[in-house]
Protein backbone atom coordinates (compact mmCIF):
# COMPACT_ATOMS: atom_id res chain seq x y z
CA UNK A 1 0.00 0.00 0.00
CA UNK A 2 1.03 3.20 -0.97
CA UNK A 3 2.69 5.53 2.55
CA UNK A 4 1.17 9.00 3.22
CA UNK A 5 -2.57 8.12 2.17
CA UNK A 6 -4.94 7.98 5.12
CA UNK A 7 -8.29 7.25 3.31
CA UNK A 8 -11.54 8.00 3.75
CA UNK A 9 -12.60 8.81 7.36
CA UNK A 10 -15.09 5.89 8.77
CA UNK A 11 -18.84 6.51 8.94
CA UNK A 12 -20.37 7.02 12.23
CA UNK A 13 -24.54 7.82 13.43
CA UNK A 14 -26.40 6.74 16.34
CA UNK A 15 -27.95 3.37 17.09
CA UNK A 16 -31.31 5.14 17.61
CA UNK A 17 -30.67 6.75 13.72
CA UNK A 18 -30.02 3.12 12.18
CA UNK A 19 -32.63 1.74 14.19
CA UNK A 20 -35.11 4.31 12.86
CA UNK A 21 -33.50 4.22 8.99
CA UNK A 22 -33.82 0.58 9.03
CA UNK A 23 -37.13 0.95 10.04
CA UNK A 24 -38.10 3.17 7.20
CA UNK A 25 -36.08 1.03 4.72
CA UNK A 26 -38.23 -2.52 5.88
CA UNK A 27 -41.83 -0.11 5.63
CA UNK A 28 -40.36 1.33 1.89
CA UNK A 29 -39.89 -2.58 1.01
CA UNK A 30 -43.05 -3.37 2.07
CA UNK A 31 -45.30 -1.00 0.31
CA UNK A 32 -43.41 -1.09 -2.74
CA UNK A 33 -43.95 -5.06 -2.62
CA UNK A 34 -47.57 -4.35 -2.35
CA UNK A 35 -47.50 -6.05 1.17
CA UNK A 36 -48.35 -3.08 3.05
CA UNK A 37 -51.19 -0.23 1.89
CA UNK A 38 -49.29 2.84 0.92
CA UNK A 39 -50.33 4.97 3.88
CA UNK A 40 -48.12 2.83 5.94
CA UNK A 41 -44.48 4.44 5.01
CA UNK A 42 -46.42 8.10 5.74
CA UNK A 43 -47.49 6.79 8.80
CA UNK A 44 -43.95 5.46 9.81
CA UNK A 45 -42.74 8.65 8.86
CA UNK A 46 -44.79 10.55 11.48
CA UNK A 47 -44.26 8.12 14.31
CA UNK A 48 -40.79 9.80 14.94
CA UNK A 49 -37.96 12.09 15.09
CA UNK A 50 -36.44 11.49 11.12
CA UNK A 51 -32.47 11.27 11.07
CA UNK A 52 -32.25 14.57 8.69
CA UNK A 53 -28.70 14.94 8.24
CA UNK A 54 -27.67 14.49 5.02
CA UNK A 55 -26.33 11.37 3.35
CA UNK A 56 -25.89 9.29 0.31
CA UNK A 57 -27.07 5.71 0.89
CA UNK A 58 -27.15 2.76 -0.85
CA UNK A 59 -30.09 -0.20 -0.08
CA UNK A 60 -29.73 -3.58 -0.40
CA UNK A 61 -31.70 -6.61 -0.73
CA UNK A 62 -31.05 -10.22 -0.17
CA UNK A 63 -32.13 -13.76 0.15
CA UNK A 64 -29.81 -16.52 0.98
CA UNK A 65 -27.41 -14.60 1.01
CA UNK A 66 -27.86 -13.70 -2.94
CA UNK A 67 -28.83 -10.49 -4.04
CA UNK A 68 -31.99 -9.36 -5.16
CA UNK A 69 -32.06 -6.15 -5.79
CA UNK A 70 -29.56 -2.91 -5.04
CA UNK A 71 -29.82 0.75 -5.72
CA UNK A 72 -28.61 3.87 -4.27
CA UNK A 73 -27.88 7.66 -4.73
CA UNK A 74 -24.21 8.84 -4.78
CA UNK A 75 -25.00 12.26 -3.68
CA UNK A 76 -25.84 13.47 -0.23
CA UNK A 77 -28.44 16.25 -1.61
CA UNK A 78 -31.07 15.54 0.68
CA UNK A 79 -31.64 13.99 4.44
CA UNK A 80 -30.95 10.78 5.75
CA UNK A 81 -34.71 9.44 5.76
CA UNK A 82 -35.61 10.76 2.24
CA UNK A 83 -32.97 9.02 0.97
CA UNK A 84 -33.34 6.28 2.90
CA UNK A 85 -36.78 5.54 2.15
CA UNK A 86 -36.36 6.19 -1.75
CA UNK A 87 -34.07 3.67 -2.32
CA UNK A 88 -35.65 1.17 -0.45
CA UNK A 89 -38.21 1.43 -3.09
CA UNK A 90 -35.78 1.52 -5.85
CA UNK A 91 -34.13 -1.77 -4.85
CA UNK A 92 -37.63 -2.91 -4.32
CA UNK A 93 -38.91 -1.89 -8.10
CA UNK A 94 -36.25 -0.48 -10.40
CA UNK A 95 -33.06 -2.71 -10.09
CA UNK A 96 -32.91 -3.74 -13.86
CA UNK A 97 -31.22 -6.87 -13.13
CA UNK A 98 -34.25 -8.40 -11.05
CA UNK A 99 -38.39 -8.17 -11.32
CA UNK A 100 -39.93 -5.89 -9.11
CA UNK A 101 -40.59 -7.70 -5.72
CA UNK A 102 -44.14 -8.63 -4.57
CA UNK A 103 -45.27 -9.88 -1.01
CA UNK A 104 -44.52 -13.49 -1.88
CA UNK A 105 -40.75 -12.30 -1.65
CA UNK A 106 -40.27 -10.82 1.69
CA UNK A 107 -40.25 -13.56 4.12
CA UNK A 108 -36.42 -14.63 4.60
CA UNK A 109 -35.09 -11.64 2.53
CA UNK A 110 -32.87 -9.21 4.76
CA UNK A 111 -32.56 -5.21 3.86
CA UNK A 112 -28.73 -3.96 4.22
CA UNK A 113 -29.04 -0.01 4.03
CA UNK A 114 -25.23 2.10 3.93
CA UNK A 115 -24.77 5.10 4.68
CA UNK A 116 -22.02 6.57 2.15
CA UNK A 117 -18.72 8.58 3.32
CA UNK A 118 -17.27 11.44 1.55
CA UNK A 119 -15.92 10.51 -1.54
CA UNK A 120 -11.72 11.16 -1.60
CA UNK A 121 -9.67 11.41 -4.35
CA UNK A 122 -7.51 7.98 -5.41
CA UNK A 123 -4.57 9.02 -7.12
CA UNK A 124 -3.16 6.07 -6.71
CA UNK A 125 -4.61 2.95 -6.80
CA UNK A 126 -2.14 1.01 -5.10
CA UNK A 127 -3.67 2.55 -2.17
CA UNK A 128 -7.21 1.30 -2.58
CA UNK A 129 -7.84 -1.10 0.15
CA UNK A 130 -11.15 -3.71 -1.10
CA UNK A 131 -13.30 -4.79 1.83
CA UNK A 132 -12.42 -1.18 3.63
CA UNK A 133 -13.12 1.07 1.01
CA UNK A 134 -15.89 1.45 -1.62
CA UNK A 135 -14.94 2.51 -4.94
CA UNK A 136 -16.00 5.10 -8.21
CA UNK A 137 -14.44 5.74 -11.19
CA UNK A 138 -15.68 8.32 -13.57
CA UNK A 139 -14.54 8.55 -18.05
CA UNK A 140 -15.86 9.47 -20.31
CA UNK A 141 -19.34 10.43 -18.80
CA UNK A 142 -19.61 6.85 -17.17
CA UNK A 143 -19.63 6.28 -13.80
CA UNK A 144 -19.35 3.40 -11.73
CA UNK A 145 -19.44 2.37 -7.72
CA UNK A 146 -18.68 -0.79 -6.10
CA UNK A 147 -19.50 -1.00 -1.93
CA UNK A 148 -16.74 -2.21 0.08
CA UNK A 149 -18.39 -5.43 0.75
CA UNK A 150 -18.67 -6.31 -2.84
CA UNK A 151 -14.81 -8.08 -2.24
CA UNK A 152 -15.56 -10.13 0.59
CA UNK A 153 -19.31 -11.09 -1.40
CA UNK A 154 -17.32 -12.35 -4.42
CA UNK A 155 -13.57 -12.42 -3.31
CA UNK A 156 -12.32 -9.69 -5.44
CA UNK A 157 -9.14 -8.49 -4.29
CA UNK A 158 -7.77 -5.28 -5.89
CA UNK A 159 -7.24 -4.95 -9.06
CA UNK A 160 -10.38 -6.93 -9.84
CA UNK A 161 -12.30 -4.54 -8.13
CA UNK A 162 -11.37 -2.03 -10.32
CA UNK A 163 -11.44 -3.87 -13.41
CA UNK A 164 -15.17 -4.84 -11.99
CA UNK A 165 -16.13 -0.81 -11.50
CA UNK A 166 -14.79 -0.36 -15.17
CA UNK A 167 -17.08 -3.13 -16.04
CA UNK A 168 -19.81 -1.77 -14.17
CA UNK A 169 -19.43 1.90 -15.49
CA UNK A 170 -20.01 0.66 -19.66
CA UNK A 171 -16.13 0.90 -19.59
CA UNK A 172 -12.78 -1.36 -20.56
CA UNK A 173 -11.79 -3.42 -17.94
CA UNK A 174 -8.42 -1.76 -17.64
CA UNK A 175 -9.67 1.90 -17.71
CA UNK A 176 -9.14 2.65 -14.30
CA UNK A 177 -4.99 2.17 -15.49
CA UNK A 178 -5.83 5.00 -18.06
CA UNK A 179 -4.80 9.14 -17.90
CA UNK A 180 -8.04 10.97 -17.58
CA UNK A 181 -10.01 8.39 -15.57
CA UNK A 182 -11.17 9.31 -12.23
CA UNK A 183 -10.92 7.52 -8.99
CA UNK A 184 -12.61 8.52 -5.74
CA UNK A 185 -13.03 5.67 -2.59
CA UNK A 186 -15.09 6.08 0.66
CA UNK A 187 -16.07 3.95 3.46
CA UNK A 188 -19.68 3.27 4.74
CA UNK A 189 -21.52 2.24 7.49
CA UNK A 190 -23.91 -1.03 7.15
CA UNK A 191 -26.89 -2.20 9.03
CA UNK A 192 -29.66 -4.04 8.61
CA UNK A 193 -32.08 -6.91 9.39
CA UNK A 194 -34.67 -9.03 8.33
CA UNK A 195 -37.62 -7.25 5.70
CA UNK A 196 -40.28 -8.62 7.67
């Protein structure tokens, strides 16, 4: 690893703000799977104090293990709970790789929701660190993000990790090796539990 590098700083919030963004996430899941009426994520929403600072987050969805859906927002333009709760539904509904999810699919699935870093410049990538830090790169109008758990889900260790964000971004594999891409890593937090 390249010396003189610290990273991205590690993501910290309360237990009583990932208890209630958790919360939010499993109601989002729910309605969007039809197994809840639609009043119920307004009504979650008014049965507390919302975690309003602001965040990027990233929600994920599994069963077995194996995912079935992920989506997320990059950019920390709005509060913790919008954010949150939006893409909860997203990786409920929009993830292109899977069918939207009905109430047949909650039992045994668990919701994973992170909570994004700042984003710091990698000017080297002999630096990243995979299972620590997540990744984007950015050419050519493509961008691409891996989380930091992607390399312990699939045992990528470096440089596959950024071949895989090239992948992921429409690019070559070996873009990230090219002048005029852009790397940037963070760190997030993670918690979840069980959709239903």
């Amino acid at each position: 690893m390249t010396t003189g590098f610290a990273g991205p700083p590690p993501v910290t919030i309360p237990d009583a703000d990932q208890a209630r963004l958790l919360e939010l996430a499993r109601t989002a899941v729910a309605v969007a799977a039809g197994a809840r009426p639609a009043d119920a994520l307004d009504a979650t929403l008014r049965a507390g104090t919302l975690p309003d600072f602001p965040a990027a987050t990233f929600v994920t969805l599994l069963v077995d293990g194996d995912l079935r859906g992920c989506m997320g927002t990059l950019d920390p333009d709005g509060p913790a709970w919008s954010a949150v709760t939006e893409t909860a539904r997203w990786a409920a509904t929009r993830d292109p790789r899977f069918r939207p999810l009905d109430a047949r699919d909650l039992p045994g699935m668990e919701i994973d929701v992170s909570i994004l870093g700042p984003l710091v410049p990698l000017d080297d990538p002999a630096a990243f660190r995979p299972g620590i830090d997540g990744i984007v790169i950015e050419r050519d109008g493509r961008r691409g993000l891996l989380l930091p758990e992607v390399a312990e889900q699939v045992g990528l260790g470096p440089t596959d990790m950024l071949d895989a964000v090239c992948h992921k971004a429409g690019l070559r594999t070996a873009a990230w090796r090219e002048p005029g891409t852009r790397l940037w890593v963070f760190r997030t937090l993670r918690f979840g539990g069980p959709a239903t």
